[in-house]
PDB file of N, CA and C in Angstrom:
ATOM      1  N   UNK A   1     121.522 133.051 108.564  1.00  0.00           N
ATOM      2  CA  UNK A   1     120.595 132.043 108.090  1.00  0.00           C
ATOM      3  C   UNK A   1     120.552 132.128 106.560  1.00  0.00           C
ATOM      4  N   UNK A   2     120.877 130.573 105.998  1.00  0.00           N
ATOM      5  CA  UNK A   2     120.256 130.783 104.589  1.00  0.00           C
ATOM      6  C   UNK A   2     119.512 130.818 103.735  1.00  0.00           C
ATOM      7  N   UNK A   3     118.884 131.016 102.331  1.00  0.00           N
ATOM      8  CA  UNK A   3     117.766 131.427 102.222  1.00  0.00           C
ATOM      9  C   UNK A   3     117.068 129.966 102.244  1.00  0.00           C
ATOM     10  N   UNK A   4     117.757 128.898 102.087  1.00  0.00           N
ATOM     11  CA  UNK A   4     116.805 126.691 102.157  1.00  0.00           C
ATOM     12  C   UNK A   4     116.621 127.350 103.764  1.00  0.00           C
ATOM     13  N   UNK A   5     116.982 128.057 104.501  1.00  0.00           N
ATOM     14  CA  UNK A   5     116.586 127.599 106.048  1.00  0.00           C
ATOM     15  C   UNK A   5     115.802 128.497 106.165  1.00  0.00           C
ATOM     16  N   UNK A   6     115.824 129.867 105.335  1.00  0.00           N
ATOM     17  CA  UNK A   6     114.348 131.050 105.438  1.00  0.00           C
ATOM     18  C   UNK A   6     113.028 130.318 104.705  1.00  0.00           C
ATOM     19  N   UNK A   7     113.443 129.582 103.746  1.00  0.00           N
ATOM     20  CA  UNK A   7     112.161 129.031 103.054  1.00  0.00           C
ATOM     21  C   UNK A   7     111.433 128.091 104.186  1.00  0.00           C
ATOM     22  N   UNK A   8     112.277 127.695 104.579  1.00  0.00           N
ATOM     23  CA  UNK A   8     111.991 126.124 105.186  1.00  0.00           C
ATOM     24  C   UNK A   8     111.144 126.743 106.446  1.00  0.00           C
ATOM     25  N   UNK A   9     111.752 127.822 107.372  1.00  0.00           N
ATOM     26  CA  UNK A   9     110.987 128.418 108.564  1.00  0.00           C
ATOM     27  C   UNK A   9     109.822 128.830 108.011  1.00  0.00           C
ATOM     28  N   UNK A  10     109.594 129.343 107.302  1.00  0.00           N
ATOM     29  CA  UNK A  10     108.191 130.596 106.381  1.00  0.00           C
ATOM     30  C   UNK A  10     107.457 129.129 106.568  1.00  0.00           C
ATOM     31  N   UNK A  11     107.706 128.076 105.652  1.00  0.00           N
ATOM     32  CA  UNK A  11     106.752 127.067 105.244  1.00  0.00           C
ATOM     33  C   UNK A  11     106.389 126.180 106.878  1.00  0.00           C
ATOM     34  N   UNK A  12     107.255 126.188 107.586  1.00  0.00           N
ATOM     35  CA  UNK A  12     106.816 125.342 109.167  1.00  0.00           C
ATOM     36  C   UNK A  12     106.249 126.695 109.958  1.00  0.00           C
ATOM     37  N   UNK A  13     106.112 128.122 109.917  1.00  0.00           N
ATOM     38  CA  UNK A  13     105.567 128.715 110.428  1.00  0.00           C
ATOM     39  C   UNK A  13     104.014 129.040 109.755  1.00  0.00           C
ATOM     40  N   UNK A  14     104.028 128.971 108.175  1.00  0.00           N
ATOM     41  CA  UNK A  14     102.625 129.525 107.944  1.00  0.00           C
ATOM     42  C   UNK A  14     102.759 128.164 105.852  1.00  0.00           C
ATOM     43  N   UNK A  15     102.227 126.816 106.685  1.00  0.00           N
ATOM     44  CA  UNK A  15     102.047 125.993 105.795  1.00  0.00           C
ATOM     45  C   UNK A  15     101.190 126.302 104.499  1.00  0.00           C
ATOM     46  N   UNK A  16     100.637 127.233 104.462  1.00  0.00           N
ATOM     47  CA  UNK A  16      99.696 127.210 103.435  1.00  0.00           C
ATOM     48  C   UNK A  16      99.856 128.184 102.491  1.00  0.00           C
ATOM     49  N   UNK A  17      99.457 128.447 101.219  1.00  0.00           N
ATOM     50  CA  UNK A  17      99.879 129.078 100.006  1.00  0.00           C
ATOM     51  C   UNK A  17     100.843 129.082  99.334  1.00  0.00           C
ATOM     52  N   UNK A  18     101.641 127.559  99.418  1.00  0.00           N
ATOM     53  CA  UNK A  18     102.967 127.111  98.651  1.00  0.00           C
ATOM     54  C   UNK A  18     102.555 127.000  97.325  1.00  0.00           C
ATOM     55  N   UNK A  19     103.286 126.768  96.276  1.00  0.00           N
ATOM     56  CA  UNK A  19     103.254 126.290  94.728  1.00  0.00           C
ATOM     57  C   UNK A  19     104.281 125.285  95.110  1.00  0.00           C
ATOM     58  N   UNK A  20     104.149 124.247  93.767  1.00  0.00           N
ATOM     59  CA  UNK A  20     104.700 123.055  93.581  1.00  0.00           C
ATOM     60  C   UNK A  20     106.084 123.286  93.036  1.00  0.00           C
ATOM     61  N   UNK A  21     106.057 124.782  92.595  1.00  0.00           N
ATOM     62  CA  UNK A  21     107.402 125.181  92.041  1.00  0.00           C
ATOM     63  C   UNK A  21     108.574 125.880  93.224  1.00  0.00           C
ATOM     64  N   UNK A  22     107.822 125.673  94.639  1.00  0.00           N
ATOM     65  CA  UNK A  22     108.501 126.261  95.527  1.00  0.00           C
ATOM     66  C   UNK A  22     109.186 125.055  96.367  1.00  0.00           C
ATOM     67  N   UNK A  23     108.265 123.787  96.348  1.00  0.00           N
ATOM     68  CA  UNK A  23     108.683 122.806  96.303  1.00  0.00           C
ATOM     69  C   UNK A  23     110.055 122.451  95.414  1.00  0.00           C
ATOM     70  N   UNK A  24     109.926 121.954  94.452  1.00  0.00           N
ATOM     71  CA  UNK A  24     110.633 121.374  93.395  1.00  0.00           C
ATOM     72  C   UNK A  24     111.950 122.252  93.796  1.00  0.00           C
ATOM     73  N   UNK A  25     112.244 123.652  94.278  1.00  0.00           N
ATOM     74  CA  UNK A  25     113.376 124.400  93.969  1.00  0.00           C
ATOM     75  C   UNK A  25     113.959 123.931  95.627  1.00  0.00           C
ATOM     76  N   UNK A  26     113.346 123.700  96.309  1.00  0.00           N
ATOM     77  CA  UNK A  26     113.691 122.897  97.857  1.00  0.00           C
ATOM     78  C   UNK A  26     114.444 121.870  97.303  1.00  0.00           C
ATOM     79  N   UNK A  27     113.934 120.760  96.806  1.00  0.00           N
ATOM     80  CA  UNK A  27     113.794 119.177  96.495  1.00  0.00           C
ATOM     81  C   UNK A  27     115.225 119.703  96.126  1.00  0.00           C
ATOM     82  N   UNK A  28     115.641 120.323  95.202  1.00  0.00           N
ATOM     83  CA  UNK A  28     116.897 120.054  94.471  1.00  0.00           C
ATOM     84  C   UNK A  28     118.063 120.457  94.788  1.00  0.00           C
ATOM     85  N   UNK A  29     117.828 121.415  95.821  1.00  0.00           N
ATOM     86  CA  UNK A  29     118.937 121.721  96.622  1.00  0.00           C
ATOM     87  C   UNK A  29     119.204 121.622  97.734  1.00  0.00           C
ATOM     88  N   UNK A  30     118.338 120.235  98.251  1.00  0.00           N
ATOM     89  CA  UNK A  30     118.480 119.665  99.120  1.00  0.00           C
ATOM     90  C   UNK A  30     118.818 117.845  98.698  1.00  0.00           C
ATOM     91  N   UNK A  31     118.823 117.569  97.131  1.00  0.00           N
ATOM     92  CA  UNK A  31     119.115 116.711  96.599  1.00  0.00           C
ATOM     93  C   UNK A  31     117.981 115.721  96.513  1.00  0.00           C
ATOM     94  N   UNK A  32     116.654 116.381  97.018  1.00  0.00           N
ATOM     95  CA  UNK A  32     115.593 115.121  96.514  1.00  0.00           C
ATOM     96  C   UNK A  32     114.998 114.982  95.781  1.00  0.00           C
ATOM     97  N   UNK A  33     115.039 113.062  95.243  1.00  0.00           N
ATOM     98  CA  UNK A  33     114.744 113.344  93.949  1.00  0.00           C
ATOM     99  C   UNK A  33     112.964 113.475  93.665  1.00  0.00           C
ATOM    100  N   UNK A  34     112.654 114.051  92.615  1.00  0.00           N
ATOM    101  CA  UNK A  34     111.072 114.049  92.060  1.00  0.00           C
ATOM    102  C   UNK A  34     110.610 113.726  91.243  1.00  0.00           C
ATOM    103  N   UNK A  35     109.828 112.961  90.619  1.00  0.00           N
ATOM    104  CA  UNK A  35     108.734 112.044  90.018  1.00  0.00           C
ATOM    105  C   UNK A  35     107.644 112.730  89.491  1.00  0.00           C
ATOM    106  N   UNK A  36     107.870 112.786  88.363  1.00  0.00           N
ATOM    107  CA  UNK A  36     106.435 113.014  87.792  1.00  0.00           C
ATOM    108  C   UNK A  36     106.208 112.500  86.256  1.00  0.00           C
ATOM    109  N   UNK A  37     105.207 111.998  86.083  1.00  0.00           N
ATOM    110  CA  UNK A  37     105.330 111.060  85.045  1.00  0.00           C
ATOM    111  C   UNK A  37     104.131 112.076  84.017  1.00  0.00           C
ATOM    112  N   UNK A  38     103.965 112.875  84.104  1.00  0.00           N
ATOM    113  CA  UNK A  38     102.935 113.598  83.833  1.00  0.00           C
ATOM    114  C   UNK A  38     101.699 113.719  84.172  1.00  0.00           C
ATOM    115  N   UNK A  39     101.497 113.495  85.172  1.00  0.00           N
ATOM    116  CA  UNK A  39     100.198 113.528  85.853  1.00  0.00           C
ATOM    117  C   UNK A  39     100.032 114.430  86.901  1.00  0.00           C
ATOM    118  N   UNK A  40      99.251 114.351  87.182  1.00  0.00           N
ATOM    119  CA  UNK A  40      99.255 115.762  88.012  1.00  0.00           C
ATOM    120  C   UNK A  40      99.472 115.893  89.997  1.00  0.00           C
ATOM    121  N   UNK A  41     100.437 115.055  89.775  1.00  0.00           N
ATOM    122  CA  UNK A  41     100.890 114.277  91.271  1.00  0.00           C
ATOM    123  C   UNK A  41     102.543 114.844  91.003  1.00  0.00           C
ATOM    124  N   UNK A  42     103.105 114.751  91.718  1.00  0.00           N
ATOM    125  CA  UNK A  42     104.339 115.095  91.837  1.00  0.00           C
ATOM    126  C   UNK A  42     104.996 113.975  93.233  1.00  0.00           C
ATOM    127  N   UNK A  43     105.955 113.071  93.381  1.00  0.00           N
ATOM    128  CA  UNK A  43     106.473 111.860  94.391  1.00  0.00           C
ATOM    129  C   UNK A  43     107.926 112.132  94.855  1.00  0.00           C
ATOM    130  N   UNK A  44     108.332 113.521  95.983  1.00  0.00           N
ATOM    131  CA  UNK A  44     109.307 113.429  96.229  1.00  0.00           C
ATOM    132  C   UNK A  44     109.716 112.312  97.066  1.00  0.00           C
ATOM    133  N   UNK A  45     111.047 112.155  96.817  1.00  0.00           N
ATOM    134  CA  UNK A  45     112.068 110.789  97.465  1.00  0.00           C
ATOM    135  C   UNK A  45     113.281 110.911  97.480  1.00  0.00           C
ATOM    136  N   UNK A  46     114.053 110.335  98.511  1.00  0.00           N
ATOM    137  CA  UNK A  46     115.220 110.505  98.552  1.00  0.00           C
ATOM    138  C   UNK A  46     115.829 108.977  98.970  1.00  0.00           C
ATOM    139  N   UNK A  47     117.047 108.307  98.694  1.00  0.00           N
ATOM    140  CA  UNK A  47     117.344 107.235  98.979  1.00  0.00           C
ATOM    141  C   UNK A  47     117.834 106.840  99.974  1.00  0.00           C
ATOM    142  N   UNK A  48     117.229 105.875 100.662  1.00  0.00           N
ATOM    143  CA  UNK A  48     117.977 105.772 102.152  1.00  0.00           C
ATOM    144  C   UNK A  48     116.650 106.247 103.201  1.00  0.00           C
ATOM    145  N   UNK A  49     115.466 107.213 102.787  1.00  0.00           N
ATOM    146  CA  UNK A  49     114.961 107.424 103.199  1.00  0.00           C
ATOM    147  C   UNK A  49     113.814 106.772 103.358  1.00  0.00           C
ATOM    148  N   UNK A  50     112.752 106.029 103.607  1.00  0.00           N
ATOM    149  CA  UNK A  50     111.395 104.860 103.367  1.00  0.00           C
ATOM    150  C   UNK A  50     110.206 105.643 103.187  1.00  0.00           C
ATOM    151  N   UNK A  51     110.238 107.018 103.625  1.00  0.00           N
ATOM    152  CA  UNK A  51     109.515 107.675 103.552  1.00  0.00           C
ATOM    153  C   UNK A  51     108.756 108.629 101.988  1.00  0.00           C
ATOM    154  N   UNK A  52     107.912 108.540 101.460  1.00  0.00           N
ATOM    155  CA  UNK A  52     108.140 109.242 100.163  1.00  0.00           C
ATOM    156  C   UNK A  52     106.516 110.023  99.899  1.00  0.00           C
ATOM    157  N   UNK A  53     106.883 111.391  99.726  1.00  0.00           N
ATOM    158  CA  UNK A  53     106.220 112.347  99.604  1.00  0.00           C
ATOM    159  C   UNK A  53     105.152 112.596  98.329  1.00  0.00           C
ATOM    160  N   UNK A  54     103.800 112.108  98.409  1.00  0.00           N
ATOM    161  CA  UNK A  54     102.861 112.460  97.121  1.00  0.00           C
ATOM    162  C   UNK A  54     102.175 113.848  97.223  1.00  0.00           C
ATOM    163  N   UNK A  55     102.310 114.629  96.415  1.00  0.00           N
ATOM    164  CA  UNK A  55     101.929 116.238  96.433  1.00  0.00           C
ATOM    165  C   UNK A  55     101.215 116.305  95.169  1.00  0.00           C
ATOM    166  N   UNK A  56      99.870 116.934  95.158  1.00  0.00           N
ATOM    167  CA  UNK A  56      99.366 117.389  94.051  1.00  0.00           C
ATOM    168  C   UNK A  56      99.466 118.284  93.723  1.00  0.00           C
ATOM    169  N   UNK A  57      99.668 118.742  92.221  1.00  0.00           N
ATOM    170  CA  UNK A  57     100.410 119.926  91.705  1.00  0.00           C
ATOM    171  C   UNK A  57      99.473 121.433  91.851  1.00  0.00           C
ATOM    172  N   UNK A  58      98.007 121.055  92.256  1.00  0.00           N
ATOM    173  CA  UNK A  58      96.910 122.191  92.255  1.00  0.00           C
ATOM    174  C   UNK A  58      97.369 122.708  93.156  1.00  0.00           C
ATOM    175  N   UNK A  59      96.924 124.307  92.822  1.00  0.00           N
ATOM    176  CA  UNK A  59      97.415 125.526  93.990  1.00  0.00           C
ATOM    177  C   UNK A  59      96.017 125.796  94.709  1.00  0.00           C
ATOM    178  N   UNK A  60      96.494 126.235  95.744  1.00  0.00           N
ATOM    179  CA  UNK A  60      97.212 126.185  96.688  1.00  0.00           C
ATOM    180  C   UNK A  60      97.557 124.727  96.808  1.00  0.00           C
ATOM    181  N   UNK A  61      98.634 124.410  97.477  1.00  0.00           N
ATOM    182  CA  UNK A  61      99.239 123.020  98.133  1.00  0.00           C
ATOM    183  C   UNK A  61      98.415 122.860  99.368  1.00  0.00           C
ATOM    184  N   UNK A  62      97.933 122.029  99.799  1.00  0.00           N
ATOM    185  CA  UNK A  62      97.035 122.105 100.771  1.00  0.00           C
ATOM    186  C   UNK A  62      98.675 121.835 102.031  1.00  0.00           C
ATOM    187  N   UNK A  63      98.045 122.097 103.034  1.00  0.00           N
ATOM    188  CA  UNK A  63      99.166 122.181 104.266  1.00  0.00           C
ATOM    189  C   UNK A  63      99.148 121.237 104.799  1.00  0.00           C
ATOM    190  N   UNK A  64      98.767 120.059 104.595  1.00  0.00           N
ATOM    191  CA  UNK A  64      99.105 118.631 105.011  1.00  0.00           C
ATOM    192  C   UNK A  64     100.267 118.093 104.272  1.00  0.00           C
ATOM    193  N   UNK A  65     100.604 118.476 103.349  1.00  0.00           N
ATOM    194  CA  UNK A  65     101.417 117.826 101.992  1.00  0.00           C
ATOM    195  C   UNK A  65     102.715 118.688 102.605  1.00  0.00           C
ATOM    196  N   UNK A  66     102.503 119.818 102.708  1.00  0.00           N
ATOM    197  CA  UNK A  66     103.498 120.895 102.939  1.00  0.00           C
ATOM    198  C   UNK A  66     104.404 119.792 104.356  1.00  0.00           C
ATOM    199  N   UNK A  67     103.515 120.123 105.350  1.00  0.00           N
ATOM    200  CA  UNK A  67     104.261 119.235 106.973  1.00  0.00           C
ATOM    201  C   UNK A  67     104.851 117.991 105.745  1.00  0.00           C
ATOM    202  N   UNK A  68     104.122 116.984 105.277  1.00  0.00           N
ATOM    203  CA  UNK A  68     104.702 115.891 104.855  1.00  0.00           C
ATOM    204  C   UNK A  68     106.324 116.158 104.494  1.00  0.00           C
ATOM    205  N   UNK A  69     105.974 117.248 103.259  1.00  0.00           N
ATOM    206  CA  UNK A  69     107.554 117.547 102.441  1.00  0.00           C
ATOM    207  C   UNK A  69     108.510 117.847 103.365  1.00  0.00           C
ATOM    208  N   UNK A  70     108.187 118.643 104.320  1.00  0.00           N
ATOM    209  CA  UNK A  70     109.038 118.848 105.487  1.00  0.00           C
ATOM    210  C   UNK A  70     109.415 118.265 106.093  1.00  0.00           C
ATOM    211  N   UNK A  71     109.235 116.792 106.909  1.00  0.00           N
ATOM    212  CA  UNK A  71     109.327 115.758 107.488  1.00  0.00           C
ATOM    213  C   UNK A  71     110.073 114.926 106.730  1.00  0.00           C
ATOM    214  N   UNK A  72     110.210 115.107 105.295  1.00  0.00           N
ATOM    215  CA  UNK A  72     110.878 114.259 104.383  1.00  0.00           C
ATOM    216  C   UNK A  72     112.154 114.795 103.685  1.00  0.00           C
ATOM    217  N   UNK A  73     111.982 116.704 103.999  1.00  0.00           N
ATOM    218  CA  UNK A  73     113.261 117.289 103.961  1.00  0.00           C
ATOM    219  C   UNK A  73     114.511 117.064 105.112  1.00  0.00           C
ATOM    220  N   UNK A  74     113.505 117.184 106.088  1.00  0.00           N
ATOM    221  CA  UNK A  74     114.299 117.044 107.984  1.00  0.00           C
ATOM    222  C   UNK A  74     115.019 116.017 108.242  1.00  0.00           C
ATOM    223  N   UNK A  75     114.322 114.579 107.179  1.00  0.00           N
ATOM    224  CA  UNK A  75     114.686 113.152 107.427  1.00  0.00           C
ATOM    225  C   UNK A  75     116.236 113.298 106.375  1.00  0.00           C
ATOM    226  N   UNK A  76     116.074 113.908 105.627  1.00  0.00           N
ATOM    227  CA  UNK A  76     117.351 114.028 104.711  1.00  0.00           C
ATOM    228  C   UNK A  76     118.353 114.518 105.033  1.00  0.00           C
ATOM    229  N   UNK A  77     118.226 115.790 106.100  1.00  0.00           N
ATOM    230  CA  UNK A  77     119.122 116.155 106.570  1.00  0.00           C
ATOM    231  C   UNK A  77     119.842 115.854 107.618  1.00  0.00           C
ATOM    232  N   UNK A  78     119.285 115.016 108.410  1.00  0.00           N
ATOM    233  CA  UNK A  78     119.949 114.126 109.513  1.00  0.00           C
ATOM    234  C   UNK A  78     120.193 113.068 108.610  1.00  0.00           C
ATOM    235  N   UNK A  79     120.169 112.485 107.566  1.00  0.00           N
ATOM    236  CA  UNK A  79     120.562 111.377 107.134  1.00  0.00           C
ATOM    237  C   UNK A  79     121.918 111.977 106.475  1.00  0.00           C
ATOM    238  N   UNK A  80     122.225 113.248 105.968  1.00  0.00           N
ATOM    239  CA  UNK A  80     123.434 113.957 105.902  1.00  0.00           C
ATOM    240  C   UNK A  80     124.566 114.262 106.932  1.00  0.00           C
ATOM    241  N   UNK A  81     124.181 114.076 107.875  1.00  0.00           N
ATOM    242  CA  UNK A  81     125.117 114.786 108.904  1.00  0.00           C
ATOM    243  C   UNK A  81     126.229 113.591 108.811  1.00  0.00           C
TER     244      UNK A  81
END
């Protein structure tokens, strides 16, 4: 297993106490893109996908946002195969 598929289990087994910077290092090596215009929102997206992820940058990440990002990572990767 690699470490995008150890992160990815940790975060669908225990959603809560992410940073936005644990995010962002997902997003990019999974190729999605992120938005932030300086505000304190962060809008992952990926193309092809309709779905698009609003995360606020305050810590903890609350664990609703977390399932979201995940659902929007999962959608990317079947849109890869």
């Amino acid at each position: 297993m690699n470490k995008q598929a150890k992160i990815l289990d940790a975060m669908r087994n225990n959603p809560r106490d992410w940073r936005i910077e644990d995010l962002l290092v997902l997003a990019k090596q999974f190729g999605v893109e992120c938005r932030n215009s300086g505000g304190s929102h962060h809008v992952f997206g990926f193309p092809g996908v309709e779905m698009d992820v609003t995360v606020p940058a305050h810590r903890p990440i609350k664990p609703v946002y977390i399932r979201q990002f995940l659902l929007l990572v999962d959608a990317v990767k079947e849109l890869k195969k």
